[in-house]
N, C-alpha and C. Protein backbone atom coordinates (compact mmCIF):
# COMPACT_ATOMS: atom_id res chain seq x y z
N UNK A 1 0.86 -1.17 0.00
CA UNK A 1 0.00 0.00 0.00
C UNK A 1 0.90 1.23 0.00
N UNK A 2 0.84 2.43 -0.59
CA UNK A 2 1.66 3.32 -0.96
C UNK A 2 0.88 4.09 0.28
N UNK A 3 1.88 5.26 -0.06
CA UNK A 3 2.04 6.60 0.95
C UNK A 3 -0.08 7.07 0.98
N UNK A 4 0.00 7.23 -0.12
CA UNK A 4 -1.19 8.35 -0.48
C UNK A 4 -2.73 7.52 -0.33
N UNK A 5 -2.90 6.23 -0.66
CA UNK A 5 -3.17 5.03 0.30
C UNK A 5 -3.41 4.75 1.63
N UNK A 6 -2.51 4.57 2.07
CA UNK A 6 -2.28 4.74 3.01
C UNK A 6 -3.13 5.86 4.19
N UNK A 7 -2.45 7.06 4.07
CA UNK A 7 -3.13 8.24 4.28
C UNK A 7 -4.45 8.48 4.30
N UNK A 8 -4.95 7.98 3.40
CA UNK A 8 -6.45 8.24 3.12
C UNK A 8 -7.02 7.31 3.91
N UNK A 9 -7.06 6.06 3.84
CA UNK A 9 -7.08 5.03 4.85
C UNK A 9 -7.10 5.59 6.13
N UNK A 10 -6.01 6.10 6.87
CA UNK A 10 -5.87 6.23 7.66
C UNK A 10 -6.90 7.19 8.23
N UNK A 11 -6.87 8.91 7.59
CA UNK A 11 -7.86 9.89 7.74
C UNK A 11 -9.33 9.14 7.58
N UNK A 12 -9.69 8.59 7.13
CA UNK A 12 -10.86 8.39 6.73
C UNK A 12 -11.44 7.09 8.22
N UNK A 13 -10.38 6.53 8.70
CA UNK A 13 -10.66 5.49 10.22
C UNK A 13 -10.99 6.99 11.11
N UNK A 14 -10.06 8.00 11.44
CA UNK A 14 -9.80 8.86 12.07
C UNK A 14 -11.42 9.64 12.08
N UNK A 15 -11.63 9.94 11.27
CA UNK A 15 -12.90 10.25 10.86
C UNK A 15 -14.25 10.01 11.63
N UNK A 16 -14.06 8.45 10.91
CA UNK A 16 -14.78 7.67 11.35
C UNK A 16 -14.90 7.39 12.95
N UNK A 17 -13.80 7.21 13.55
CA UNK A 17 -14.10 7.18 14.71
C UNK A 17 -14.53 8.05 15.64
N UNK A 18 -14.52 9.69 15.24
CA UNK A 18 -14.58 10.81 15.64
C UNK A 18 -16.12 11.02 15.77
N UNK A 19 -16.73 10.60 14.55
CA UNK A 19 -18.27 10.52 14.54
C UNK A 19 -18.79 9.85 15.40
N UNK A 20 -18.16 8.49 15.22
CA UNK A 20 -18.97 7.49 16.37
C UNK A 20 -19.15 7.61 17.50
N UNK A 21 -17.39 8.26 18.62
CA UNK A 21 -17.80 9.10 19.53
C UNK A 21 -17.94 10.16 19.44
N UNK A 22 -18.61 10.59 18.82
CA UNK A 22 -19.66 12.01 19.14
C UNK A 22 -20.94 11.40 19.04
N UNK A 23 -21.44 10.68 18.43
CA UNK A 23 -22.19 10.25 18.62
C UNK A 23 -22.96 9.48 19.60
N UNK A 24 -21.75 9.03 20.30
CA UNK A 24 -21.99 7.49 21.69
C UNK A 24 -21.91 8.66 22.36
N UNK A 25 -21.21 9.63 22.91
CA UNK A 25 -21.80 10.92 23.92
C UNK A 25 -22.87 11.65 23.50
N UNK A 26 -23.16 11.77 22.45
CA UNK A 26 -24.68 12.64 22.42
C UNK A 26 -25.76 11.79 22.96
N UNK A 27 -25.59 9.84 22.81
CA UNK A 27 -26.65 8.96 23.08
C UNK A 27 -26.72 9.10 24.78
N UNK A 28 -25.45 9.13 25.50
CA UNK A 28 -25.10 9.18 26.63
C UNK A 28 -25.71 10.60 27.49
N UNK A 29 -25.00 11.53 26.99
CA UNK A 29 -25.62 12.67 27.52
C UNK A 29 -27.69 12.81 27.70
N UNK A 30 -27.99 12.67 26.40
CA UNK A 30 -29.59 12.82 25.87
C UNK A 30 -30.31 11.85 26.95
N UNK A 31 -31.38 12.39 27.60
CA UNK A 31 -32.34 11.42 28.66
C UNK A 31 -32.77 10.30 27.86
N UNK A 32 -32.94 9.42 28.26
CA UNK A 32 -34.04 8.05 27.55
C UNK A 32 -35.59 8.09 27.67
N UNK A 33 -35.87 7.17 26.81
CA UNK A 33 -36.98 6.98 27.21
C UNK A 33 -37.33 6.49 28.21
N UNK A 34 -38.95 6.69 28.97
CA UNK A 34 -39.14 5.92 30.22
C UNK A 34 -39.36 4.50 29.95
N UNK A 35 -38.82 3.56 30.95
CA UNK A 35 -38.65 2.25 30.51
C UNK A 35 -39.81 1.09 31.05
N UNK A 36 -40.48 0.30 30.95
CA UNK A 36 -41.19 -0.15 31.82
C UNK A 36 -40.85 -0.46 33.49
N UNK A 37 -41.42 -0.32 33.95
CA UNK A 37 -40.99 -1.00 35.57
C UNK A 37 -40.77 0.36 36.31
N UNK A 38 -40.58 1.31 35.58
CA UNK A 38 -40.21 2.72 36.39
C UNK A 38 -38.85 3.14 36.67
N UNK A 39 -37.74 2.33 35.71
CA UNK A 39 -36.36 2.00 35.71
C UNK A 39 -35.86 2.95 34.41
N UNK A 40 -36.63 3.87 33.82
CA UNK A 40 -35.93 4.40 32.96
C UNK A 40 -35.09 5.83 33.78
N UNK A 41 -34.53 6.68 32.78
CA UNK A 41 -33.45 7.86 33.21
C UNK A 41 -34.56 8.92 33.28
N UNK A 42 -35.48 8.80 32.68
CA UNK A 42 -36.88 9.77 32.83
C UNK A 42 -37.75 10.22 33.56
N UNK A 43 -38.07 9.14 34.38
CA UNK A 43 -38.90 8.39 35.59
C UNK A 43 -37.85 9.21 36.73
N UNK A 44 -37.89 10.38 37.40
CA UNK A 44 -37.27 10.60 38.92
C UNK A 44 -37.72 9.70 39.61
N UNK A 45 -37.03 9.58 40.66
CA UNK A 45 -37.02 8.76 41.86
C UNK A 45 -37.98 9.83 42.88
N UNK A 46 -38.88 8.83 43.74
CA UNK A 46 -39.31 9.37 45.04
C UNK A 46 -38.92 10.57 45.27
N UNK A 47 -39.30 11.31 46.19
CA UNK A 47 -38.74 12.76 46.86
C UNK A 47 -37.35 13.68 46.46
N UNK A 48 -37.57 13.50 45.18
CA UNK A 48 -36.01 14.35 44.22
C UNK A 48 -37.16 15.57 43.43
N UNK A 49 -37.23 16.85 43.62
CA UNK A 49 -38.21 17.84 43.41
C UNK A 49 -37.44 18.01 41.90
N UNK A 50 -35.94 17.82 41.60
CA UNK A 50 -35.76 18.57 40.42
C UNK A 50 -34.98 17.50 40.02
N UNK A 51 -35.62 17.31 38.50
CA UNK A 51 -35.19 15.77 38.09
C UNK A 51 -34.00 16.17 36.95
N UNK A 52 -33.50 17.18 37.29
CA UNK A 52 -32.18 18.21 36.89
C UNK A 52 -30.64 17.16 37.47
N UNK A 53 -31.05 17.56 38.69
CA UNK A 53 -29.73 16.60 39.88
C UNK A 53 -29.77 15.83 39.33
N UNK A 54 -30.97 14.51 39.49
CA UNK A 54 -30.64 13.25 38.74
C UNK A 54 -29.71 12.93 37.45
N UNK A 55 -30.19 13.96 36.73
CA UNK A 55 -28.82 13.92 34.94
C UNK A 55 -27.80 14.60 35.21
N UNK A 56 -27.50 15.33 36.86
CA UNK A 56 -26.08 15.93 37.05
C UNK A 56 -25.03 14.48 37.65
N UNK A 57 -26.03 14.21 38.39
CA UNK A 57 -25.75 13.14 39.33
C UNK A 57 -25.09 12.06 38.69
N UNK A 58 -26.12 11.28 37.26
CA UNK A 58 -25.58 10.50 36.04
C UNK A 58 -24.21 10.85 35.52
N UNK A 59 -24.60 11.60 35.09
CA UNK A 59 -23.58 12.59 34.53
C UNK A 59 -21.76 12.92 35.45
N UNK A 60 -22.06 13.35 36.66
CA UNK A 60 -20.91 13.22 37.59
C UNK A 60 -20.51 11.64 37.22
N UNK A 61 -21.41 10.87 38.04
CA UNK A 61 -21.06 9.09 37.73
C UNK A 61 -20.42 8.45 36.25
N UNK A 62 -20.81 9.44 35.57
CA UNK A 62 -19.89 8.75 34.34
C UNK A 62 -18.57 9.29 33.90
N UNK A 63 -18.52 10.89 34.56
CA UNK A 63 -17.64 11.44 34.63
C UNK A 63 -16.44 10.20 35.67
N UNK A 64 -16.30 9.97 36.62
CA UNK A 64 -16.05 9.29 37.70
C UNK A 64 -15.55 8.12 37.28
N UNK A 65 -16.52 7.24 36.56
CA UNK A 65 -16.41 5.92 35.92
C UNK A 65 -15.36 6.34 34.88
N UNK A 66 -15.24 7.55 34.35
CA UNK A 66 -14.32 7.57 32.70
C UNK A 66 -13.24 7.80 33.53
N UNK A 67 -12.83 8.54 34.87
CA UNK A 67 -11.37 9.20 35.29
C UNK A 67 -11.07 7.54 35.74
N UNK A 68 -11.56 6.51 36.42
CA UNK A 68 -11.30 5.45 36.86
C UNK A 68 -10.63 5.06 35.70
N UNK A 69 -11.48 4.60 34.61
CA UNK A 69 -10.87 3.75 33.93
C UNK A 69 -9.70 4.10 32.89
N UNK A 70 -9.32 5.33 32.90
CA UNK A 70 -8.53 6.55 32.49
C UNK A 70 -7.06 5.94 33.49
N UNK A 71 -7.27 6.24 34.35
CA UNK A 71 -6.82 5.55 35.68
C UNK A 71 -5.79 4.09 35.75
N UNK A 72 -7.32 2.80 35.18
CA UNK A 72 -6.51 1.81 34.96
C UNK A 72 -5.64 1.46 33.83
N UNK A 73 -6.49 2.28 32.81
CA UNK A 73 -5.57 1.82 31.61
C UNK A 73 -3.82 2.35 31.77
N UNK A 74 -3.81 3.57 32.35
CA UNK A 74 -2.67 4.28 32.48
C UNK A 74 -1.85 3.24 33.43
N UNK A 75 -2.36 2.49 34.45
CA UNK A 75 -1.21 1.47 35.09
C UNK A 75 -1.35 0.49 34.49
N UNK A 76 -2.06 -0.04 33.41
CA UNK A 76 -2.01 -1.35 32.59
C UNK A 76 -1.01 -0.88 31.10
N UNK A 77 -1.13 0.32 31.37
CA UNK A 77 -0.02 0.73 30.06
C UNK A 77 1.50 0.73 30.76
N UNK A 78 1.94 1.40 31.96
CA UNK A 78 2.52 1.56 32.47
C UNK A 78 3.39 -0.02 32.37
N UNK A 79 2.37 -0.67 33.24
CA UNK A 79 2.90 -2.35 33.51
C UNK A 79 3.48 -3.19 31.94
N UNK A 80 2.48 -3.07 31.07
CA UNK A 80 3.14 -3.57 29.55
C UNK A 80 4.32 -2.53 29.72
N UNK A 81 4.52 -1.23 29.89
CA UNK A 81 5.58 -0.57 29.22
C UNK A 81 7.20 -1.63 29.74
N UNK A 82 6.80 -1.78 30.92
CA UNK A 82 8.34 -2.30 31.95
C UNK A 82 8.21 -3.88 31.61
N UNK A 83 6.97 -4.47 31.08
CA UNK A 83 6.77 -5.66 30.61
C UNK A 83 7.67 -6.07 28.93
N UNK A 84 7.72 -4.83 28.74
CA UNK A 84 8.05 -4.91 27.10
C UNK A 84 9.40 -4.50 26.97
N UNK A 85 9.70 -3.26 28.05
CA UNK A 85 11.28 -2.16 27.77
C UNK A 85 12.09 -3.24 28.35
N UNK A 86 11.53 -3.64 29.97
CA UNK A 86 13.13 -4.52 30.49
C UNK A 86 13.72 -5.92 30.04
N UNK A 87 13.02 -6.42 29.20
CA UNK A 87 13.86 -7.20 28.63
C UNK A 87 14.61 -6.74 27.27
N UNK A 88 13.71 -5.76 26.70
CA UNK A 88 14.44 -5.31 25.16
C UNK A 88 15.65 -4.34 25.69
N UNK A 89 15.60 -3.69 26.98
CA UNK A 89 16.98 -2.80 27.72
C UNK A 89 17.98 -4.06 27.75
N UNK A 90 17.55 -5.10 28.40
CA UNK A 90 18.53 -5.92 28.84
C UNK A 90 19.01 -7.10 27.59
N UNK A 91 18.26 -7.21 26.61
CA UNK A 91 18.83 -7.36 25.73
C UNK A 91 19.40 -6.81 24.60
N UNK A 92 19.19 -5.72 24.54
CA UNK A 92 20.39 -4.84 23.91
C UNK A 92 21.62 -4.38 24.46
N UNK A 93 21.49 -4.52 25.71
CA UNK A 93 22.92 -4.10 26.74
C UNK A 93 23.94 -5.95 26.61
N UNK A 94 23.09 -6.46 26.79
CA UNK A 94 23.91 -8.20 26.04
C UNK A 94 24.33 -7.91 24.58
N UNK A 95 23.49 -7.60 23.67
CA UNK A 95 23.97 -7.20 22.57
C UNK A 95 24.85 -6.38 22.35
N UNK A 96 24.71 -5.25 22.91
CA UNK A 96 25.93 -4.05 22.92
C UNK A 96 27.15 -4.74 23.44
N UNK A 97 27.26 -5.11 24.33
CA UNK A 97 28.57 -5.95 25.12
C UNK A 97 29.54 -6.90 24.30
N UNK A 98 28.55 -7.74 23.65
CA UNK A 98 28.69 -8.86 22.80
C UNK A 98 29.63 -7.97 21.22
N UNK A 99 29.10 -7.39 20.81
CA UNK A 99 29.21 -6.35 19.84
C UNK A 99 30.54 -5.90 20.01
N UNK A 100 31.04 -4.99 20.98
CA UNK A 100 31.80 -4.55 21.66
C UNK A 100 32.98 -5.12 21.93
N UNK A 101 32.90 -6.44 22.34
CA UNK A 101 33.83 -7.90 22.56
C UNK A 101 34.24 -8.17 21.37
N UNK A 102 33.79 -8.22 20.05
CA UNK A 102 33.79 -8.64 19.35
C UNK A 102 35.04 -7.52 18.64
N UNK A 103 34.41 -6.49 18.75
CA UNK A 103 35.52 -5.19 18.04
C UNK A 103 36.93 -4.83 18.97
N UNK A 104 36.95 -5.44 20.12
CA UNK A 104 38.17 -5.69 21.11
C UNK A 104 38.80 -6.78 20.56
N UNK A 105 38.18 -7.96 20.37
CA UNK A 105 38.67 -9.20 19.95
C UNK A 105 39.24 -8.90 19.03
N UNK A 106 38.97 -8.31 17.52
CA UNK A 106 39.33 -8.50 16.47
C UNK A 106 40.70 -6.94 16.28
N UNK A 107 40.50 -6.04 17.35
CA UNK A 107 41.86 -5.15 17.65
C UNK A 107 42.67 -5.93 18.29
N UNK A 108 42.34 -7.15 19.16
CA UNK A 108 43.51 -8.08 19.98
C UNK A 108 44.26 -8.81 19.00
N UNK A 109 43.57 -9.26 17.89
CA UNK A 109 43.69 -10.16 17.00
C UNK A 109 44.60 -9.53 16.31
N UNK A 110 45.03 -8.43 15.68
CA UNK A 110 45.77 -7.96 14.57
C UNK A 110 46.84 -7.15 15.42
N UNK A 111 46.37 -6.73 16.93
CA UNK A 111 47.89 -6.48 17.38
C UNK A 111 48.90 -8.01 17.79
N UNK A 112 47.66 -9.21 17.68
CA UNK A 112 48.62 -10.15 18.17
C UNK A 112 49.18 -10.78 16.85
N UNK A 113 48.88 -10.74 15.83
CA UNK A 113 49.67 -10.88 14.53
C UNK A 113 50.68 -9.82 14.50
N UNK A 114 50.57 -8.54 14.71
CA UNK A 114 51.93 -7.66 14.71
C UNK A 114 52.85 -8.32 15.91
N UNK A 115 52.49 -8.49 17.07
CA UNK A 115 53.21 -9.06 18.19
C UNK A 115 54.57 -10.01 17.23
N UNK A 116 53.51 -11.42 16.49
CA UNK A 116 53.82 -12.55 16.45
C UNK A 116 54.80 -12.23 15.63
N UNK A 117 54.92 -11.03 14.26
CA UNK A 117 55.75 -10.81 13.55
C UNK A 117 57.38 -10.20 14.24
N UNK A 118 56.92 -9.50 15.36
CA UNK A 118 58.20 -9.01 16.04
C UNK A 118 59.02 -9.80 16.99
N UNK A 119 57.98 -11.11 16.92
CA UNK A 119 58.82 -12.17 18.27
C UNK A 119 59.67 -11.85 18.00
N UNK A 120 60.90 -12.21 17.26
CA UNK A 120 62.54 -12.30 17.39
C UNK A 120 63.19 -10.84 18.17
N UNK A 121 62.16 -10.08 18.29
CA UNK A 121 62.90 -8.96 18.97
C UNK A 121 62.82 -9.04 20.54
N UNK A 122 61.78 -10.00 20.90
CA UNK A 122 62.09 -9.76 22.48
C UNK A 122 63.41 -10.13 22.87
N UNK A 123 64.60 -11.05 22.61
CA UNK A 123 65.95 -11.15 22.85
C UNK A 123 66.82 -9.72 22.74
N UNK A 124 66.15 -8.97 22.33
CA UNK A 124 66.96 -7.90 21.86
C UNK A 124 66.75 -6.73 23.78
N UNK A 125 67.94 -5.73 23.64
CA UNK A 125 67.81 -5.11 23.99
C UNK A 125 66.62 -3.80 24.17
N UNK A 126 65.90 -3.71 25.70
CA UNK A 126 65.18 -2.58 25.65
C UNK A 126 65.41 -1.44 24.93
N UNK A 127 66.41 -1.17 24.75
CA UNK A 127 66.26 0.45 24.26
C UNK A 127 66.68 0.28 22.67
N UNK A 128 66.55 -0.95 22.24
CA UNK A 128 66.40 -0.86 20.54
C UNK A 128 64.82 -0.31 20.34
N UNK A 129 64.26 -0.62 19.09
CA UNK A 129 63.26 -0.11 18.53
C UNK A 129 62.38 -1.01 18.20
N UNK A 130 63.00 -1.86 17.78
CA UNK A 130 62.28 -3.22 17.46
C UNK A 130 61.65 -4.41 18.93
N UNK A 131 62.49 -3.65 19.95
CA UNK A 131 62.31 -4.73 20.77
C UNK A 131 61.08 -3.29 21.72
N UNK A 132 60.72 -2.36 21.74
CA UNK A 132 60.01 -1.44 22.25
C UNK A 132 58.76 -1.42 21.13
N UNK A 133 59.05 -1.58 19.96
CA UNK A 133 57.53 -2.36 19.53
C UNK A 133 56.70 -3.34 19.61
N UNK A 134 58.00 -4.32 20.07
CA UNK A 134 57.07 -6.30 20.27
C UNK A 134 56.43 -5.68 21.47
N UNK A 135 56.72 -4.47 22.63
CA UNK A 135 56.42 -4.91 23.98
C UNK A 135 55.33 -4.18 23.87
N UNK A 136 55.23 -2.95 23.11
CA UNK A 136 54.48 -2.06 23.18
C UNK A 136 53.14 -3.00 22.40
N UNK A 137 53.34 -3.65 21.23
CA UNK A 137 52.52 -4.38 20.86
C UNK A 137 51.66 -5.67 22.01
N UNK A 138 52.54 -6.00 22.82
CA UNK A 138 52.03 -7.52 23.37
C UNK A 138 51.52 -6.27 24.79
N UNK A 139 51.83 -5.48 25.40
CA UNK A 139 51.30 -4.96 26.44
C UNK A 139 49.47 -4.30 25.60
N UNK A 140 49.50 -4.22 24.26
CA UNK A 140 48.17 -3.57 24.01
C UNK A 140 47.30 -4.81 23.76
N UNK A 141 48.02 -6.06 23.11
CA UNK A 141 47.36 -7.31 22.71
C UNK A 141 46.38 -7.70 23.95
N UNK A 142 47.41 -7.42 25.17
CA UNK A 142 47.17 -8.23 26.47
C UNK A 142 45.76 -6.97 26.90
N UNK A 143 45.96 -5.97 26.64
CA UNK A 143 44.58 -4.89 27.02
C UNK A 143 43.34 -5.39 26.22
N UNK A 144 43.93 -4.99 25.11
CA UNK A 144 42.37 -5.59 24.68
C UNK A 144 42.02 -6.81 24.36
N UNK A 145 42.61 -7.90 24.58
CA UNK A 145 41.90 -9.27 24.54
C UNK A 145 41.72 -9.24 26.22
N UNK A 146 42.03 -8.77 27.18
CA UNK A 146 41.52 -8.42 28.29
C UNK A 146 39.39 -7.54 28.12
N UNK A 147 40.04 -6.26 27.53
CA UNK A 147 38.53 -5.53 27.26
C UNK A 147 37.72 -6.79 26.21
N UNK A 148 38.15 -7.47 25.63
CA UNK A 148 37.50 -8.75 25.18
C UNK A 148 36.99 -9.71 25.80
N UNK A 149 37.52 -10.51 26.68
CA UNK A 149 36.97 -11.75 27.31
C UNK A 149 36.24 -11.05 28.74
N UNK A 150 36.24 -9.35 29.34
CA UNK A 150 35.61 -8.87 30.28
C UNK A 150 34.28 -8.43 29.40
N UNK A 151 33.95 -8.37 28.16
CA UNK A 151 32.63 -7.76 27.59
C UNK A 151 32.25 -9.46 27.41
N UNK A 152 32.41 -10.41 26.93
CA UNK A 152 31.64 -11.54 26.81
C UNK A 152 31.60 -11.82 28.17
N UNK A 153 32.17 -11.84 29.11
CA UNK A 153 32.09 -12.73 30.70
C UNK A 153 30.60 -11.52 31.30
N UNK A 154 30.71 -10.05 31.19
CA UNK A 154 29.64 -9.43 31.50
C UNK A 154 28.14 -9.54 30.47
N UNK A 155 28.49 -9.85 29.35
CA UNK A 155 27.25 -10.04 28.92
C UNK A 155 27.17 -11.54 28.87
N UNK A 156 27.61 -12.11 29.42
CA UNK A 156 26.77 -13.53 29.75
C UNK A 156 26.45 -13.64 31.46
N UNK A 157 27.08 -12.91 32.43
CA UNK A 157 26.50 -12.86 33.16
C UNK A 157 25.05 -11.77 33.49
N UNK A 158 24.91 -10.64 32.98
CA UNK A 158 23.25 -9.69 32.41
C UNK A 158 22.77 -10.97 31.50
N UNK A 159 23.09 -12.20 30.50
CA UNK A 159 22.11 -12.32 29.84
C UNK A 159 21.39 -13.33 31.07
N UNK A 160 21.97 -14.12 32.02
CA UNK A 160 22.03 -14.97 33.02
C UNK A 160 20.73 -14.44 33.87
N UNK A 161 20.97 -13.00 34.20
CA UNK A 161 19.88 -12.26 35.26
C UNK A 161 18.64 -12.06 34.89
């Protein structure tokens, strides 16, 4: 279904639903007919002089009934919200971690191929050049395949919880 489709579709539900309630409150508001048994909205009750109160009275009560259920939906939305966010938080923070490990791993990985190329220099003297790159290399290898196996060990212990 395209954009313009779409749209129209959409305005035209929007619409539609706008009528209907206006309509279900005009049925709501408007008195009824009197009903048999003496049970209609028409019919006052016993000793009520102004049958005014009675449709304020309704009227308050549905007011009342709409803030209630206004009310529940807002903690039944609330409850799906932490029903739905804390696992998609906590699985994207596993994901992020995982992710993360992965881009440590693969910087551990290519300083430990430079390492492996300079072995022959650790025999060498510190203050050559060659032997201050193997170290400088194997002291960064050792960091981040460290920041590597600490992002998989934390996101398997969050995916655990």
């Amino acid at each position: 279904m395209d954009r313009v489709r779409f749209g129209r579709a959409l305005g035209y539900g929007a619409r539609h639903a706008a009528k209907t309630l206006l309509q279900a409150a005009d049925a709501a508001s408007t008195p009824g007919p009197a009903r048999p048994g003496g049970t209609g909205s028409a019919s006052a009750p016993a000793g009520t002089p102004n049958p005014g109160q009675t449709q304020a009275a309704r009227v308050a009560k549905q007011v009342v009934q709409a803030q209630q259920t206004v009310a529940t939906t807002k903690k039944h939305a609330g409850k799906l919200g932490r029903s739905v966010w804390t696992p998609l938080a906590r699985f994207s923070s596993v994901v992020w971690l995982q992710v993360t490990g992965l881009f440590f791993a693969l910087i551990a990985m290519f300083l430990a191929q430079g390492a492996w190329n300079e072995r022959g220099a650790w025999r060498l003297p510190l203050g050559s050049h060659a032997a201050t790159k193997f170290y400088v290399l194997a002291v960064a290898f050792a960091t981040f395949a460290y920041f590597a196996v600490s992002n998989f060990v934390r996101a398997h212990r969050r995916d655990r919880a």
